[in-house]
N, C-alpha and C. Protein backbone atom coordinates (compact mmCIF):
# COMPACT_ATOMS: atom_id res chain seq x y z
N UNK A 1 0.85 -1.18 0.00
CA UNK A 1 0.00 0.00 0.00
C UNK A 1 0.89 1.24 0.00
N UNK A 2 0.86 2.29 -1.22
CA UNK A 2 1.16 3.22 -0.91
C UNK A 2 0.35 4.68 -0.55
N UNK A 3 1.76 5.30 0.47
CA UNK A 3 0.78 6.21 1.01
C UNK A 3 1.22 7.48 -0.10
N UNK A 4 0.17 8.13 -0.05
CA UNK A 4 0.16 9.33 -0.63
C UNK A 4 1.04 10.94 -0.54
N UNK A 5 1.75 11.60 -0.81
CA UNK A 5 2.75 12.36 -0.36
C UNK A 5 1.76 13.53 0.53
N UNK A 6 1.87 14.47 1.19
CA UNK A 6 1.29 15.65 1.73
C UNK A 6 1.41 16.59 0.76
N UNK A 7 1.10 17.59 0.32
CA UNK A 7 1.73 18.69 0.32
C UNK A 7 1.95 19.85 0.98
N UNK A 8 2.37 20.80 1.44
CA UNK A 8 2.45 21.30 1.83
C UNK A 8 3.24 22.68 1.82
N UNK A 9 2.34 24.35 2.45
CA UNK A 9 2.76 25.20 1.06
C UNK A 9 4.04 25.39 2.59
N UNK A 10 4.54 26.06 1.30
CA UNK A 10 6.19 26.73 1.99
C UNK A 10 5.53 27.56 2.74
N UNK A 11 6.48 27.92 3.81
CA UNK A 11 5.90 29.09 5.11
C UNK A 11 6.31 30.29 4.44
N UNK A 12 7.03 30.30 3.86
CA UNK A 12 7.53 31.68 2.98
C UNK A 12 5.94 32.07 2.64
N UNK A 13 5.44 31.39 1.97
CA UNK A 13 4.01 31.84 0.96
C UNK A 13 2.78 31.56 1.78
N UNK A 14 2.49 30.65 3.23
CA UNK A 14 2.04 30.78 3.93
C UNK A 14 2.10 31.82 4.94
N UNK A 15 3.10 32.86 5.06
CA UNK A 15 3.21 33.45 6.54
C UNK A 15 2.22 34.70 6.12
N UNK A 16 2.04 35.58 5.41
CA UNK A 16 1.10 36.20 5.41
C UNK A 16 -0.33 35.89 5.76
N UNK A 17 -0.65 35.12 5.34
CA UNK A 17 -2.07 34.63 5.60
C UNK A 17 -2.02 34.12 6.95
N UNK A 18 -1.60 33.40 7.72
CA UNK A 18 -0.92 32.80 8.81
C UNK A 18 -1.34 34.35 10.05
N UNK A 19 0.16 35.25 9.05
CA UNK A 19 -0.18 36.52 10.32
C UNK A 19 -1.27 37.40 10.45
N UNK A 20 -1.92 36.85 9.19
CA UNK A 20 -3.32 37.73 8.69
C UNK A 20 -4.41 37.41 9.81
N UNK A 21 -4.59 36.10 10.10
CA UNK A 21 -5.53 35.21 11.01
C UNK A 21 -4.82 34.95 12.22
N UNK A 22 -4.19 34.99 12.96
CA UNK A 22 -3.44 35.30 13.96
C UNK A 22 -3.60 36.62 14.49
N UNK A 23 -3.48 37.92 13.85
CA UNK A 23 -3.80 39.11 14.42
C UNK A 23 -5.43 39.35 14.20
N UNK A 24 -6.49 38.61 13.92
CA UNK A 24 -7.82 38.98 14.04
C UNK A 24 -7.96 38.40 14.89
N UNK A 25 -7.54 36.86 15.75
CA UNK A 25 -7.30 35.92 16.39
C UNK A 25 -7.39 36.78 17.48
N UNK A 26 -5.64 37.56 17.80
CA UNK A 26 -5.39 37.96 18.98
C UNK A 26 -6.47 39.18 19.11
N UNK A 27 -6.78 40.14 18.36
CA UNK A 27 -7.48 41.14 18.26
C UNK A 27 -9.14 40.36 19.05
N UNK A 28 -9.15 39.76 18.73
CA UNK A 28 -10.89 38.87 18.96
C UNK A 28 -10.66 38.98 20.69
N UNK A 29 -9.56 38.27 20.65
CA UNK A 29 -9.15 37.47 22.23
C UNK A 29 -9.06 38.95 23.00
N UNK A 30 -8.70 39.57 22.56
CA UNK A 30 -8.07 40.67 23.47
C UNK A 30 -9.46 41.44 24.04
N UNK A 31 -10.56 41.30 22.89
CA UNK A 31 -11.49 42.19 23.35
C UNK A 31 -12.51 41.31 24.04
N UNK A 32 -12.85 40.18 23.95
CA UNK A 32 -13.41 39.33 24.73
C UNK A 32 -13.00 39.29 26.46
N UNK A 33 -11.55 39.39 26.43
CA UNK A 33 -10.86 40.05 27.80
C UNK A 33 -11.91 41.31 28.38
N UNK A 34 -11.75 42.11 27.65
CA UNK A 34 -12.71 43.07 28.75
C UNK A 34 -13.45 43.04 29.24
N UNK A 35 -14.20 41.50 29.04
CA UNK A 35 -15.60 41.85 30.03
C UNK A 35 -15.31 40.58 30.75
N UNK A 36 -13.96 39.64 30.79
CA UNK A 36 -13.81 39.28 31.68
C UNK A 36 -12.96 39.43 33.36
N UNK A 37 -14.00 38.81 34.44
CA UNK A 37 -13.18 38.60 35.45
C UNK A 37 -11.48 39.25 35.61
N UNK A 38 -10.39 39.59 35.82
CA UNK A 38 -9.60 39.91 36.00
C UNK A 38 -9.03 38.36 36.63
N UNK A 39 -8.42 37.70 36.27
CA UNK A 39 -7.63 36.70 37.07
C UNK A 39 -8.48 35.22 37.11
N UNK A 40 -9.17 35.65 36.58
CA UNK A 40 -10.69 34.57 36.27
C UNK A 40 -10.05 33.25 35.31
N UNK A 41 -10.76 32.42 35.68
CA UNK A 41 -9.85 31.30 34.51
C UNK A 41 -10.10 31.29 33.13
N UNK A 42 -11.21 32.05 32.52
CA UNK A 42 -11.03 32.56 31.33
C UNK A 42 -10.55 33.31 31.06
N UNK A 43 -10.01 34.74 31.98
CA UNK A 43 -9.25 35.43 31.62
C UNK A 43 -7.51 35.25 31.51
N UNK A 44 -7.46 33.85 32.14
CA UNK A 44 -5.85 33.38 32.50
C UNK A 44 -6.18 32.72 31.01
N UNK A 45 -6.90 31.82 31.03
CA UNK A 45 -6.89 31.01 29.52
C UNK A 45 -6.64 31.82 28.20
N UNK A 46 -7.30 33.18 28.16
CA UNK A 46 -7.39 34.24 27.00
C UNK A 46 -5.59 34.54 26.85
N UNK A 47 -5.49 35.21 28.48
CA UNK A 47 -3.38 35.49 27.91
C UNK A 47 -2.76 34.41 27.67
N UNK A 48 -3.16 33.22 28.10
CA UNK A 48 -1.99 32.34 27.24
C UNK A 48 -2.03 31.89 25.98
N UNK A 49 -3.35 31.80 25.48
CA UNK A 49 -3.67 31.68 24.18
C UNK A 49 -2.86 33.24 23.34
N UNK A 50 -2.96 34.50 23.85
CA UNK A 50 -2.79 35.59 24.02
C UNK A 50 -1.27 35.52 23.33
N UNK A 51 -0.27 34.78 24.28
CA UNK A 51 1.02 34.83 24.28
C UNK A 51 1.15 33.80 23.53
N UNK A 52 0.40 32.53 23.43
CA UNK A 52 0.93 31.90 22.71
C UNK A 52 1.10 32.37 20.91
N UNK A 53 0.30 33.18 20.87
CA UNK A 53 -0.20 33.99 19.35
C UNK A 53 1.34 34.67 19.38
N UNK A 54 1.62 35.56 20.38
CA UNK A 54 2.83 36.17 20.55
C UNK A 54 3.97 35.30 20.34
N UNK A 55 4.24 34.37 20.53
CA UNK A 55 5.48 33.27 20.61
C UNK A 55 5.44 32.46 18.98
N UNK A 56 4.35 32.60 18.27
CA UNK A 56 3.90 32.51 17.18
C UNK A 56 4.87 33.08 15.76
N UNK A 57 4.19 34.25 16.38
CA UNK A 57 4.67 35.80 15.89
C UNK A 57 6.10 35.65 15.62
N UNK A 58 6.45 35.51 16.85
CA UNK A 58 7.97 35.88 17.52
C UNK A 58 8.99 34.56 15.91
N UNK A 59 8.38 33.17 16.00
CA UNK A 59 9.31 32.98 15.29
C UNK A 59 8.93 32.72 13.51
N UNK A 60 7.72 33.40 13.69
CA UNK A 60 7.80 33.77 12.05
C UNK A 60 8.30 35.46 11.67
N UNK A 61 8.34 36.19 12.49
CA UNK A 61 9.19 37.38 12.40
C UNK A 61 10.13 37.59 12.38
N UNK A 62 10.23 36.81 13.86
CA UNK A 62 11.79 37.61 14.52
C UNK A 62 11.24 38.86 15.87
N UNK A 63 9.40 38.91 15.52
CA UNK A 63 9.30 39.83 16.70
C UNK A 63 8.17 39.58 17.47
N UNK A 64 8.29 39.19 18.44
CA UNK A 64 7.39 38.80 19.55
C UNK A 64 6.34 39.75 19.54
N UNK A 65 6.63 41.10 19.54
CA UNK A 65 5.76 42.22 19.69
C UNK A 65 4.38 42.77 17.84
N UNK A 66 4.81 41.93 17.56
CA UNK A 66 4.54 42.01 16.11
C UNK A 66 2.76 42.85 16.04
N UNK A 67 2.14 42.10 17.18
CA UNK A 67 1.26 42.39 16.73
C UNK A 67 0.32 43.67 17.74
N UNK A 68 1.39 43.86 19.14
CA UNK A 68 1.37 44.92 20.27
C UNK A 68 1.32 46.01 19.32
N UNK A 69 -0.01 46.95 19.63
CA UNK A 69 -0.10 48.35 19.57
C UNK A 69 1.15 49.34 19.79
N UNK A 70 1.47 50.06 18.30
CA UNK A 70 2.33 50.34 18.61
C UNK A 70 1.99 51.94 19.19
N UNK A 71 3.05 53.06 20.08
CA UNK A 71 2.56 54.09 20.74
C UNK A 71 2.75 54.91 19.35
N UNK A 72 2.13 56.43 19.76
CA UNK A 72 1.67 57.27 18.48
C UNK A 72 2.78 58.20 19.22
N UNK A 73 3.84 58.84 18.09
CA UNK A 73 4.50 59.89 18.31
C UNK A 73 4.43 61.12 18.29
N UNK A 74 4.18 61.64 19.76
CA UNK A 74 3.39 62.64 20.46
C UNK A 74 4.35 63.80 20.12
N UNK A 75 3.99 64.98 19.71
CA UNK A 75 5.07 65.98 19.88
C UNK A 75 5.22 66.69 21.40
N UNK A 76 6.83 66.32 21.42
CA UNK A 76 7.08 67.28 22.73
C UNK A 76 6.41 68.75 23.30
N UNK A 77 5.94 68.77 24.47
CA UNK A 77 5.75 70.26 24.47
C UNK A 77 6.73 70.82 25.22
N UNK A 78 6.50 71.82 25.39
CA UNK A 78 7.87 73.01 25.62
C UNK A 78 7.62 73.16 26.93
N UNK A 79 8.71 73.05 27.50
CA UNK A 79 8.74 73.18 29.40
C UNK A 79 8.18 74.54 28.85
N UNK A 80 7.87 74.93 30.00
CA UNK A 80 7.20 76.60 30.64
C UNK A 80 7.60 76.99 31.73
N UNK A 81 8.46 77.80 31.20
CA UNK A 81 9.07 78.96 32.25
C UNK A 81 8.19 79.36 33.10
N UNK A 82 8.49 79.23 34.47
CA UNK A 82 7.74 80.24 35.48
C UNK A 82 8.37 81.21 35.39
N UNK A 83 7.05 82.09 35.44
CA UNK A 83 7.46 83.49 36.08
C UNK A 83 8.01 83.69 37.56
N UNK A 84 8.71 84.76 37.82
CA UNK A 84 9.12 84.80 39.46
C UNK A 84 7.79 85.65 39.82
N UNK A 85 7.57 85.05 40.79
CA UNK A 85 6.61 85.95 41.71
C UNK A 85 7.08 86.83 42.30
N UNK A 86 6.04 87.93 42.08
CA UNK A 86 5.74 89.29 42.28
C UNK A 86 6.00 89.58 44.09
N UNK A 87 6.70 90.57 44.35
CA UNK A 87 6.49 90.82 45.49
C UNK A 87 4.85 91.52 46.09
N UNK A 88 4.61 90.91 47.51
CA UNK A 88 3.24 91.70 47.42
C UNK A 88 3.83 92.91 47.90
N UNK A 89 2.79 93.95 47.83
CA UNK A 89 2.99 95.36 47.57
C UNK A 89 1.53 95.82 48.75
């Protein structure tokens, strides 16, 4: 009896699609979090699924953070000189 070969696509041509469904994945998970419990066992179950998406990431990238919000670059504002106070009069 022979068995039949697999095929199977290269991860090169799979990883897009892969990170495509992985970040709606984590995105889903993340918001389902909010209306749970804090420390709750669905909410422990959600971050490891959570991280495991992350550890995912990590070695089809190279970056763990791949799919973490990234921060928005705020423009500095300008210290503000105090004035010296006035003597009272």
């Amino acid at each position: 009896m022979t068995r039949g070969r697999r095929h199977h696509r290269s991860v090169l041509t799979a990883k897009p699609a892969l990170l495509a469904v992985l970040g709606e994945a984590r995105h889903g998970l993340n918001k389902a979090a909010r209306d749970l419990p804090i420390n709750g066992p669905e909410y422990l179950a959600v971050s490891h699924l959570t991280s495991g998406i992350d550890d995912l990431a990590e070695l089809l990238t190279g970056n763990r953070e791949h799919f973490w919000t990234r921060m928005h670059n705020a423009p500095a504002y300008p210290t503000l000189a105090r004035k010296p106070a006035e003597p009272n009069r």
